[in-house]
C-alpha atoms as a PDB file:
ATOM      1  CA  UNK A   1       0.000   0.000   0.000  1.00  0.00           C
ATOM      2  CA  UNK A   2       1.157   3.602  -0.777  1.00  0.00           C
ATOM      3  CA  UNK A   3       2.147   5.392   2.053  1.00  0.00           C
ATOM      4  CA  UNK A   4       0.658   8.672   0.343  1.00  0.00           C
ATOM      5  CA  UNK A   5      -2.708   7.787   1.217  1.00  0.00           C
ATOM      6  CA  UNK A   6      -4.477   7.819   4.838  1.00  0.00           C
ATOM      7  CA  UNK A   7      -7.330   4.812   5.462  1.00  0.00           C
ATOM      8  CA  UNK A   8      -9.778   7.338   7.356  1.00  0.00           C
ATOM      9  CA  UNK A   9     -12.727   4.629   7.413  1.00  0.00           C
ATOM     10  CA  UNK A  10     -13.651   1.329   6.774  1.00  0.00           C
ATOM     11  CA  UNK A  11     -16.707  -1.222   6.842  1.00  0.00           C
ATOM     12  CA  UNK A  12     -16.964  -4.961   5.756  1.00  0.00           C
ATOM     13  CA  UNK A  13     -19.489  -6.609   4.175  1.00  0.00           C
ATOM     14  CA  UNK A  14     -20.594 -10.125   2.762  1.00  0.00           C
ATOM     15  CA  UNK A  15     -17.101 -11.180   0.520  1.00  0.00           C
ATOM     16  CA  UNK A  16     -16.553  -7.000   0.126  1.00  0.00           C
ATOM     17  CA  UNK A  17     -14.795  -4.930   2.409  1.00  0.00           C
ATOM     18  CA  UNK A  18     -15.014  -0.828   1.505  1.00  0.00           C
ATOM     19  CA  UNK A  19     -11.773   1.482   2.549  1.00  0.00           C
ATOM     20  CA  UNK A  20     -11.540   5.104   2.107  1.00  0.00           C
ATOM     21  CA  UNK A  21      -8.784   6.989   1.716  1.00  0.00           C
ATOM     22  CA  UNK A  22      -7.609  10.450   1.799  1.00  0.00           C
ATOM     23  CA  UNK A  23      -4.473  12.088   0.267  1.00  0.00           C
ATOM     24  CA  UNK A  24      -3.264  15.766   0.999  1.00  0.00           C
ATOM     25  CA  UNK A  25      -1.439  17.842  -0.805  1.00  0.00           C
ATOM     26  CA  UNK A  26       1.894  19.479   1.022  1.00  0.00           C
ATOM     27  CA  UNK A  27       1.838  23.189   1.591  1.00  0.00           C
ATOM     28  CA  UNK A  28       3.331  24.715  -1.420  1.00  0.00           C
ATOM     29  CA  UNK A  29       4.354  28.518  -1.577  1.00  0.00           C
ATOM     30  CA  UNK A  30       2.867  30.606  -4.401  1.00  0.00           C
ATOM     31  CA  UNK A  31       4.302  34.091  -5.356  1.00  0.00           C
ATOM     32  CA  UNK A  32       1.637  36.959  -5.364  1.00  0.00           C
ATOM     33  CA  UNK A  33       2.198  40.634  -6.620  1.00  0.00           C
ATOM     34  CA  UNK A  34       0.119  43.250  -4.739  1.00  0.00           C
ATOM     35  CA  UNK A  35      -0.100  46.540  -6.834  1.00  0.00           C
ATOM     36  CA  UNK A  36       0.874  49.644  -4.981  1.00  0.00           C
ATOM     37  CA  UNK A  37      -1.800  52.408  -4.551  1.00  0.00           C
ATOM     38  CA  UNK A  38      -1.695  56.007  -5.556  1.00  0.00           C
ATOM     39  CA  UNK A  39      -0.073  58.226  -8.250  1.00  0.00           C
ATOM     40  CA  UNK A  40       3.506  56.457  -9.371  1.00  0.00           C
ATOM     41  CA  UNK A  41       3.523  53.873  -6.289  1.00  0.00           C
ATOM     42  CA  UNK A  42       4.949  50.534  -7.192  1.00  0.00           C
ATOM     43  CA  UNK A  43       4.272  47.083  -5.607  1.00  0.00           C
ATOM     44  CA  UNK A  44       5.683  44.598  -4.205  1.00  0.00           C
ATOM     45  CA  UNK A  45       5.772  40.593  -4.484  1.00  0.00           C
ATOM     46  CA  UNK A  46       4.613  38.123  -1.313  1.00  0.00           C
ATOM     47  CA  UNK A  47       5.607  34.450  -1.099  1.00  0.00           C
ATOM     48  CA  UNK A  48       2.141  33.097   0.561  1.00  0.00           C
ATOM     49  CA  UNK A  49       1.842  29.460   1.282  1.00  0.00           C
ATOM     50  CA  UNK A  50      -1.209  27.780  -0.700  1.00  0.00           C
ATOM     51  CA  UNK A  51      -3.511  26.217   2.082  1.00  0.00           C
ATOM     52  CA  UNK A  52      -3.215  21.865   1.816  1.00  0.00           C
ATOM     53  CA  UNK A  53      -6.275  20.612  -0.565  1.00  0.00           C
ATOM     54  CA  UNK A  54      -7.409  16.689   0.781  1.00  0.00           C
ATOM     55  CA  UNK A  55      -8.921  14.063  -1.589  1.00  0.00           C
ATOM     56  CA  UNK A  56     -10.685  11.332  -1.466  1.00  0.00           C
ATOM     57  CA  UNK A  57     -10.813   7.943  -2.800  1.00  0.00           C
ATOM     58  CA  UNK A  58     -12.754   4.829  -2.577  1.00  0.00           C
ATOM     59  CA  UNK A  59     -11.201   1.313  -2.108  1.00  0.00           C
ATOM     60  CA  UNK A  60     -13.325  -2.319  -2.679  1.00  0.00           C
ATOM     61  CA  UNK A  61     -11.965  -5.480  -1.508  1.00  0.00           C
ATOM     62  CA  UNK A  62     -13.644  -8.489  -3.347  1.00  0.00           C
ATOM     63  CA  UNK A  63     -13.179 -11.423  -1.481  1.00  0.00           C
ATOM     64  CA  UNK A  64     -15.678 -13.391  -3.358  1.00  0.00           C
ATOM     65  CA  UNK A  65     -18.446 -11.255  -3.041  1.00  0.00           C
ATOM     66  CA  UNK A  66     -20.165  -8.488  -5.313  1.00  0.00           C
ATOM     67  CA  UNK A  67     -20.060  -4.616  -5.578  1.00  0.00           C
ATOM     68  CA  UNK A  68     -21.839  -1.969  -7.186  1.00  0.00           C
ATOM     69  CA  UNK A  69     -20.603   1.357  -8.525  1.00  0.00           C
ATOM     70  CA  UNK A  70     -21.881   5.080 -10.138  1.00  0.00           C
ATOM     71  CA  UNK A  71     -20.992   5.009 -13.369  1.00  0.00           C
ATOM     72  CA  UNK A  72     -18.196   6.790 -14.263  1.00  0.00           C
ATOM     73  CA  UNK A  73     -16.341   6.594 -11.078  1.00  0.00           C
ATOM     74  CA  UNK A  74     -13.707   3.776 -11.370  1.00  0.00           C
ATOM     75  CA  UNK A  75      -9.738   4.724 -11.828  1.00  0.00           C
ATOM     76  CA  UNK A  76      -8.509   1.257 -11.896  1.00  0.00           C
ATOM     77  CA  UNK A  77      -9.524  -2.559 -10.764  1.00  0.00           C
ATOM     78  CA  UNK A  78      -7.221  -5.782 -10.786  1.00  0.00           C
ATOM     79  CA  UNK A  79      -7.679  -9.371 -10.164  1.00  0.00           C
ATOM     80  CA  UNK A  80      -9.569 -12.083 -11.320  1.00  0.00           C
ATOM     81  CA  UNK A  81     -13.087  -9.917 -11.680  1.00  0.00           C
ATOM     82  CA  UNK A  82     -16.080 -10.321 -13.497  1.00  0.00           C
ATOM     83  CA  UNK A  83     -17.355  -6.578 -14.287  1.00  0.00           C
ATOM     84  CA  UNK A  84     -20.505  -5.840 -16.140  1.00  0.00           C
ATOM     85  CA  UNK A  85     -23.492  -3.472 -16.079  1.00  0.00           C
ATOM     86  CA  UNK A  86     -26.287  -4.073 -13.823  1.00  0.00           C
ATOM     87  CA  UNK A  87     -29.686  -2.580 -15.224  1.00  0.00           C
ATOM     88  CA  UNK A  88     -31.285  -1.271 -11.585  1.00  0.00           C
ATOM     89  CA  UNK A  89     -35.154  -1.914 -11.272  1.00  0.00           C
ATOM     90  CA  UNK A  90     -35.136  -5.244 -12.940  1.00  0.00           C
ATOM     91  CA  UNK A  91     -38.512  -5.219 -13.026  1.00  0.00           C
ATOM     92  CA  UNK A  92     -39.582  -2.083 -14.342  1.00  0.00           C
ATOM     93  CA  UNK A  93     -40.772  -1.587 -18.200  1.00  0.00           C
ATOM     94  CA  UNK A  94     -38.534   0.350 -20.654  1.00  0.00           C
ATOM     95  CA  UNK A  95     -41.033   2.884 -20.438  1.00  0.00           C
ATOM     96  CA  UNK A  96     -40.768   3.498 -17.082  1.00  0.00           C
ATOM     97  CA  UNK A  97     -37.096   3.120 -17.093  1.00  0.00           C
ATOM     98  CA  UNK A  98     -36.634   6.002 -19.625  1.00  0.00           C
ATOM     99  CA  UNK A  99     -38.726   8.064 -17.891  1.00  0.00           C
ATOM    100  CA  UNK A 100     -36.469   7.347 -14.685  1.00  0.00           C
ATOM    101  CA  UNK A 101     -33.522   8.137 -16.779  1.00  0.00           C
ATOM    102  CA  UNK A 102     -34.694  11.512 -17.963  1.00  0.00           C
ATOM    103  CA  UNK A 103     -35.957  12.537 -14.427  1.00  0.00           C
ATOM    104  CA  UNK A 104     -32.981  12.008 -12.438  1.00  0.00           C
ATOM    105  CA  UNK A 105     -29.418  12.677 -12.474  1.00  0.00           C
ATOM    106  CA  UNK A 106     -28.833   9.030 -11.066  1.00  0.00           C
ATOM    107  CA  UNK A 107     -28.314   6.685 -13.955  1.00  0.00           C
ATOM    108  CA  UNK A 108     -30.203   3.998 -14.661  1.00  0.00           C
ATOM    109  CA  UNK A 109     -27.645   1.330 -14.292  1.00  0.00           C
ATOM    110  CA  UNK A 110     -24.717   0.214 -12.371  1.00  0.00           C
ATOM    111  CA  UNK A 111     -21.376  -0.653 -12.828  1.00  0.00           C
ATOM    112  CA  UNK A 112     -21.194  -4.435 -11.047  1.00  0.00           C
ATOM    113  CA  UNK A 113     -17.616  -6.335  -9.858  1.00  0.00           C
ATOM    114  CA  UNK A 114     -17.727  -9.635  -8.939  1.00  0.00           C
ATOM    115  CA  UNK A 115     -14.741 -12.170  -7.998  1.00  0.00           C
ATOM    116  CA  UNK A 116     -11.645 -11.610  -6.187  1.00  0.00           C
ATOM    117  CA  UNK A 117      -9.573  -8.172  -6.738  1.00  0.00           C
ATOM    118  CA  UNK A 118      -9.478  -4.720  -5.983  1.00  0.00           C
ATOM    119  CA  UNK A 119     -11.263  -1.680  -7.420  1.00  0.00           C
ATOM    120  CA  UNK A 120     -10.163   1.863  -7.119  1.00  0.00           C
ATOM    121  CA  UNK A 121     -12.127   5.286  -7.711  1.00  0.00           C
ATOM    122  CA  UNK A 122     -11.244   8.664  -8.864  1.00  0.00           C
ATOM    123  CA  UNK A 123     -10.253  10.805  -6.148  1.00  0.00           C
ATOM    124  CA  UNK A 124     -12.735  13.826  -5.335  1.00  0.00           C
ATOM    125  CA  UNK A 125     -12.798  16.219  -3.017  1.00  0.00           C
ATOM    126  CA  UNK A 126     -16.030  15.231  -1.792  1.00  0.00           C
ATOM    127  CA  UNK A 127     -16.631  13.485   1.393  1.00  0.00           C
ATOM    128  CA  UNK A 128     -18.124  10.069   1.574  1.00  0.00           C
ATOM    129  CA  UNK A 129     -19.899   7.832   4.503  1.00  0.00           C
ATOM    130  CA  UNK A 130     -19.785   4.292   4.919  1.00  0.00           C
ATOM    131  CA  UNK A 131     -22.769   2.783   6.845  1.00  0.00           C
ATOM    132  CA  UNK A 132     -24.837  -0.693   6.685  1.00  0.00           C
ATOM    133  CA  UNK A 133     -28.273  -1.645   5.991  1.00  0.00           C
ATOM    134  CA  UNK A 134     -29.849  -4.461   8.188  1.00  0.00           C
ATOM    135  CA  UNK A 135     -32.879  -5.451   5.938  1.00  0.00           C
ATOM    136  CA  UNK A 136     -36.218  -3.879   4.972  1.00  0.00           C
ATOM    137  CA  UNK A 137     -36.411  -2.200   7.846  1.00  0.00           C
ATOM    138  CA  UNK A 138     -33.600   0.227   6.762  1.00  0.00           C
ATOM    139  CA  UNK A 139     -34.640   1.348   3.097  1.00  0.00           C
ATOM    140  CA  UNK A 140     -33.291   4.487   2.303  1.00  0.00           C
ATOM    141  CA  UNK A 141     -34.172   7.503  -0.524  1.00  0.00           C
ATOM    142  CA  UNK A 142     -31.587   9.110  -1.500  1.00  0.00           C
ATOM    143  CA  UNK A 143     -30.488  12.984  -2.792  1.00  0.00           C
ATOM    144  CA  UNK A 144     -30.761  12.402  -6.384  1.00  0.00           C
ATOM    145  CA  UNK A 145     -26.431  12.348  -6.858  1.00  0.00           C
ATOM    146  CA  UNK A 146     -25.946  10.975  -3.088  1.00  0.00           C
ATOM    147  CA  UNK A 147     -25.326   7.423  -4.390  1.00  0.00           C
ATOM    148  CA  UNK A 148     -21.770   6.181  -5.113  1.00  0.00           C
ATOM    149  CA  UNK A 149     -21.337   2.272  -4.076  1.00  0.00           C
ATOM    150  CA  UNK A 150     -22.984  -0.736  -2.408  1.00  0.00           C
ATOM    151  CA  UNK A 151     -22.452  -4.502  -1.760  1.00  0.00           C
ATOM    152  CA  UNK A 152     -24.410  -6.509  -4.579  1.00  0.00           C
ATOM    153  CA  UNK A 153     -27.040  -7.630  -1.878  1.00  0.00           C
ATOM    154  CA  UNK A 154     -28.102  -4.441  -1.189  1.00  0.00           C
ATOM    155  CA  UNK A 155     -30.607  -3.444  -3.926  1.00  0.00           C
ATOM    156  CA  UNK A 156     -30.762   0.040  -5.869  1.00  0.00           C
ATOM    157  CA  UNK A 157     -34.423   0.493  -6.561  1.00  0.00           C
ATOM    158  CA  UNK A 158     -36.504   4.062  -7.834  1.00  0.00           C
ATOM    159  CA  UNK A 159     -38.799   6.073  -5.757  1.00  0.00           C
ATOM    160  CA  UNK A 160     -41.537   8.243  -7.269  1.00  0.00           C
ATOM    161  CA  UNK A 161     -42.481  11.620  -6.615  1.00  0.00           C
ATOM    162  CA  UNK A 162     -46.189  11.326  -7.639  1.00  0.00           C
ATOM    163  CA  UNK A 163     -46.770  15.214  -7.661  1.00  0.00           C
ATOM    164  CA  UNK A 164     -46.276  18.010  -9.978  1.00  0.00           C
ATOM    165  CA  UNK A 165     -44.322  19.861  -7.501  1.00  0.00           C
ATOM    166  CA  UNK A 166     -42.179  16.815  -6.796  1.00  0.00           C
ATOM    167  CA  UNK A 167     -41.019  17.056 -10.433  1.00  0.00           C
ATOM    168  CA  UNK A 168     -40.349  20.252 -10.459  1.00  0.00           C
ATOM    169  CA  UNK A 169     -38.356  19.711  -7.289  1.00  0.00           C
ATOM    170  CA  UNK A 170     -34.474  19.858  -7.354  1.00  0.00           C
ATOM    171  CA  UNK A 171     -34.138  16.383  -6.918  1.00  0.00           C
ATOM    172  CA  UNK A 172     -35.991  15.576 -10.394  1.00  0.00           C
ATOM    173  CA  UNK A 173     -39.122  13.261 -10.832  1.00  0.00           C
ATOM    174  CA  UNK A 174     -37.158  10.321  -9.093  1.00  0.00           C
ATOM    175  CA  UNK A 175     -34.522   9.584  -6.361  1.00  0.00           C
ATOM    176  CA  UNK A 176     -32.671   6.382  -5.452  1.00  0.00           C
ATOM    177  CA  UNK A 177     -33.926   3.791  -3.132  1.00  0.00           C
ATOM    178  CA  UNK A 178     -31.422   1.439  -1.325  1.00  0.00           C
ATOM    179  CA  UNK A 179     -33.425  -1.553  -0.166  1.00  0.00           C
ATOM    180  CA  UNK A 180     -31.522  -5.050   1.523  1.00  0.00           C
ATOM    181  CA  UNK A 181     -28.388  -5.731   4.002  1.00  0.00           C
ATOM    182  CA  UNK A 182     -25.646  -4.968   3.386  1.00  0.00           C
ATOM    183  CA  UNK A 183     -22.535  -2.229   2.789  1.00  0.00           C
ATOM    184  CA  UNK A 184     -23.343   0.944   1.297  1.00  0.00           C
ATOM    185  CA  UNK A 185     -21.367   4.224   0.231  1.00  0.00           C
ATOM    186  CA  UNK A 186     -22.730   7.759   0.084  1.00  0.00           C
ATOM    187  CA  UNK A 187     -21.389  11.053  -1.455  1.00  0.00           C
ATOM    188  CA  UNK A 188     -21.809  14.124   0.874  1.00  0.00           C
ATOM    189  CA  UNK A 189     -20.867  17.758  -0.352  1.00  0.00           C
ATOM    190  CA  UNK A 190     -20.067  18.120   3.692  1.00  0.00           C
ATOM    191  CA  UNK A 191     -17.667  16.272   6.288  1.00  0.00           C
ATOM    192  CA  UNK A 192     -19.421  13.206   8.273  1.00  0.00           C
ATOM    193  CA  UNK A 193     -19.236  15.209  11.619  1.00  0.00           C
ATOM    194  CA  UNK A 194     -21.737  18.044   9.578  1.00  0.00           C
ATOM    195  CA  UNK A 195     -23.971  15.957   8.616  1.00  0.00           C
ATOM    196  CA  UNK A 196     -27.173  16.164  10.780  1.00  0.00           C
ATOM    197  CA  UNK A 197     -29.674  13.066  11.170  1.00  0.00           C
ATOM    198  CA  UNK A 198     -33.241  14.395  12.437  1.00  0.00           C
ATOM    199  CA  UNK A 199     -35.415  11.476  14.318  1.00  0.00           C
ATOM    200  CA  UNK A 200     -39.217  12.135  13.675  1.00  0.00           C
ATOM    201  CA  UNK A 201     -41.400  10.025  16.176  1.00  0.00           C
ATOM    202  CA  UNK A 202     -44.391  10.522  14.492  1.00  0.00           C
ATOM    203  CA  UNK A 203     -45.974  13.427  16.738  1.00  0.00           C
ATOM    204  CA  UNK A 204     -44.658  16.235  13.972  1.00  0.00           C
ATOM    205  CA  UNK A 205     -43.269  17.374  10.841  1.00  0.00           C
ATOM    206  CA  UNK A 206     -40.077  18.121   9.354  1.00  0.00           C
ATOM    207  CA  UNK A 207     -39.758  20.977   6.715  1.00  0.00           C
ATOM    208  CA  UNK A 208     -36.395  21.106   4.633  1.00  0.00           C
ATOM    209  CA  UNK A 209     -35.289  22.985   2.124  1.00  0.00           C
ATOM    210  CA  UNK A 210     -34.596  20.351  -1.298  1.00  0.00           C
ATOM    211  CA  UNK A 211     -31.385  21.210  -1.049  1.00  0.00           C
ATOM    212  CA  UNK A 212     -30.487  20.276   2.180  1.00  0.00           C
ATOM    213  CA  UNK A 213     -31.543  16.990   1.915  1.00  0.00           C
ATOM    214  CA  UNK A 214     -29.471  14.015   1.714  1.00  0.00           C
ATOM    215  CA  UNK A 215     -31.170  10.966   2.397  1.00  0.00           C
ATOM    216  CA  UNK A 216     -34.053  10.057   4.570  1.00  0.00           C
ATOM    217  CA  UNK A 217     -35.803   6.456   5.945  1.00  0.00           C
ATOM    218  CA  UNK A 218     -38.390   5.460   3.164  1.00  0.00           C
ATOM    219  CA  UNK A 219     -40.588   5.092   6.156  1.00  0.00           C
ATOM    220  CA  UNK A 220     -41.458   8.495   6.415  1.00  0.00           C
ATOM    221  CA  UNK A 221     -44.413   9.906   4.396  1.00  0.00           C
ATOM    222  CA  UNK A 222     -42.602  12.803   2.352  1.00  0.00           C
ATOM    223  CA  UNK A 223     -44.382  15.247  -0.057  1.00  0.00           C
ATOM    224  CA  UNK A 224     -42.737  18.071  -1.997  1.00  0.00           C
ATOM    225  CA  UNK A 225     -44.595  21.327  -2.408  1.00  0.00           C
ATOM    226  CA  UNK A 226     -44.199  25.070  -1.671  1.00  0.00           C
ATOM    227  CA  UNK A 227     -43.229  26.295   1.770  1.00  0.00           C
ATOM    228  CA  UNK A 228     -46.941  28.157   1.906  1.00  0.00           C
ATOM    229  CA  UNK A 229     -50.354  27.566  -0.292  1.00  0.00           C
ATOM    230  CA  UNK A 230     -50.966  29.948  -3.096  1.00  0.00           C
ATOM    231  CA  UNK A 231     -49.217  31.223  -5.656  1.00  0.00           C
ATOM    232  CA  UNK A 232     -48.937  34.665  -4.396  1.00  0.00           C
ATOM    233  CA  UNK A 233     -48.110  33.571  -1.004  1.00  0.00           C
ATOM    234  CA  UNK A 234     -45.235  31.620  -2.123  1.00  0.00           C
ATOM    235  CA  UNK A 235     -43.929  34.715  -3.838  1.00  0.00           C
ATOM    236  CA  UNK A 236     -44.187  36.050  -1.198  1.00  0.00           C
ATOM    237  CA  UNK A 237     -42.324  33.557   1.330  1.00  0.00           C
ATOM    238  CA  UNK A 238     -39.478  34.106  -0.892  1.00  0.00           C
ATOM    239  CA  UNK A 239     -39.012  30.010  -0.721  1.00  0.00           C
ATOM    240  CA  UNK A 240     -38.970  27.797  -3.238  1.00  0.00           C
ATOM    241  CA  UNK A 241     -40.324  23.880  -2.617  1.00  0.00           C
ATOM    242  CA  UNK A 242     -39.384  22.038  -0.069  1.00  0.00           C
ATOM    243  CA  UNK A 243     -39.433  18.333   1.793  1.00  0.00           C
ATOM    244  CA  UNK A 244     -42.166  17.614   4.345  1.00  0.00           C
ATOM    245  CA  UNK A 245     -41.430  14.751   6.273  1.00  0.00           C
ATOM    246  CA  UNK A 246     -44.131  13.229   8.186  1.00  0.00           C
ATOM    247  CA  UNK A 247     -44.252   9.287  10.689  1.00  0.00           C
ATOM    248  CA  UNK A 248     -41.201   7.495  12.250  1.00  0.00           C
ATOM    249  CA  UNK A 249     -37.976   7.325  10.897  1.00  0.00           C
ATOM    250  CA  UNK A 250     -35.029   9.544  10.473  1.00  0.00           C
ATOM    251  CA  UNK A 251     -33.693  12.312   7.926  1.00  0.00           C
ATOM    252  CA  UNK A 252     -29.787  12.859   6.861  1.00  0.00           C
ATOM    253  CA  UNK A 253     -29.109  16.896   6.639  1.00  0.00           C
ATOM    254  CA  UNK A 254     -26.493  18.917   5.327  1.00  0.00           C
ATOM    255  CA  UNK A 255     -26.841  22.383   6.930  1.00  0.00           C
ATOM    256  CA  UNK A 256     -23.162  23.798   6.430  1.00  0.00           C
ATOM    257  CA  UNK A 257     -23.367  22.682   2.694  1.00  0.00           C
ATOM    258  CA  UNK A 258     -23.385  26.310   1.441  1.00  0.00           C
ATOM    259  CA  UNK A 259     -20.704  27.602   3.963  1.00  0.00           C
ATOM    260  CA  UNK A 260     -18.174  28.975   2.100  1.00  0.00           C
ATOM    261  CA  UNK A 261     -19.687  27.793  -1.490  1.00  0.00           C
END
């Protein structure tokens, strides 16, 4: 193993075991030239160190087992390992399925390693969470670009937004659904300890703005509208739609997402 990348987390699965890494960058000086000020003034050159930039990068362990992975993502794989692409929603029409295609930034397929190896993806400066599903009991709906990898037993499925407004949302017409057991990877635009989870015991409702969202129990009863009724009142609010969140079950925030953006 290169000793330029830092294992920062790690989770292991059914015959797949998921690593991530992070590399950072050394502090490396940059020369800057500040313009004087004023009538004939001159200026002057500064030597200011460029602040250290971390990456991250995704590491599968097949050990007999199965993984899935966004499309598009993979740097490099070796060993003995079957790879091909794994239509999601097996059972859905080709209607249906182009429709889910056109609606949501998630593909409709998956890239799918099997066998004995390792597979490797592009480093991003995104940040990532590792966590586990026990069974049916833990279906999740995802932000429409959250996904990024699971083990082949868990099951990438499509959930529906029935209403207008819920196409119109930011998350398009559909979202991914992770149903099954099993070890699954996430993409957040904000470090783990940011990330807020929200438990809803059924006595109240949640209200999120879309873009806050990043994944929520597919327990919860969730409908997508504007903040207030009426046209005019909306306009008014200033907000655009957002999330309600209704029953038992818990929702995955990003609040700091827009810090510094």
């Amino acid at each position: 193993m290169s000793d330029f990348r830092t294992r920062i987390d790690e989770k292991a699965g059914r015959g797949a075991r998921f690593e991530l890494y992070q590399y950072t960058r050394k502090i490396v000086s940059q020369y800057v030239y500040v313009p004087g000020t004023g009538q004939g003034a001159g200026g002057f050159g500064l030597t200011v160190p460029s602040p250290p930039t971390a990456t991250r990068t995704l590491r599968i362990i097949l050990e007999g087992g199965a993984a899935l992975l966004e499309p598009g993502a993979l740097q490099y794989a070796h060993g003995a390992l079957q790879v091909d692409v794994q239509k999601n929603d097996k059972n859905s029409n080709f209607f249906s399925r182009a429709i889910a295609s056109a609606g949501t930034g998630e593909s409709g397929f998956a890239t799918r390693f099997a066998g004995r190896g390792e597979v490797w993806t592009e480093p991003t400066t995104k940040h990532f969470i590792i966590a586990e599903m026990d069974g049916p009991a833990d279906a999740l709906i995802l932000d429409d670009k959250a996904f990024y990898a699971c083990e082949g037993s868990v099951e990438i499925k499509t959930h529906v937004h029935r209403t207008l407004s819920g196409v119109l949302s930011g998350n398009g017409l559909m979202q991914p659904k992770l149903e099954g057991a099993g070890v699954f990877v996430v993409e957040s635009p904000v470090p783990v300890d940011e990330v807020e989870a929200i438990e809803l015991d059924g006595s109240g409702e949640l209200i999120v703005d879309g873009d806050l969202m990043m994944m929520y129990s597919a327990s919860l009863q969730c409908e997508v509208r504007p903040l207030v009724r009426g046209l005019r009142n909306a306009m008014r609010s200033g907000e655009g739609l957002v999330f309600v969140f209704r029953g038992r079950g818990t929702v995955w925030l990003t609040p700091t997402m827009k810090i510094g953006a």
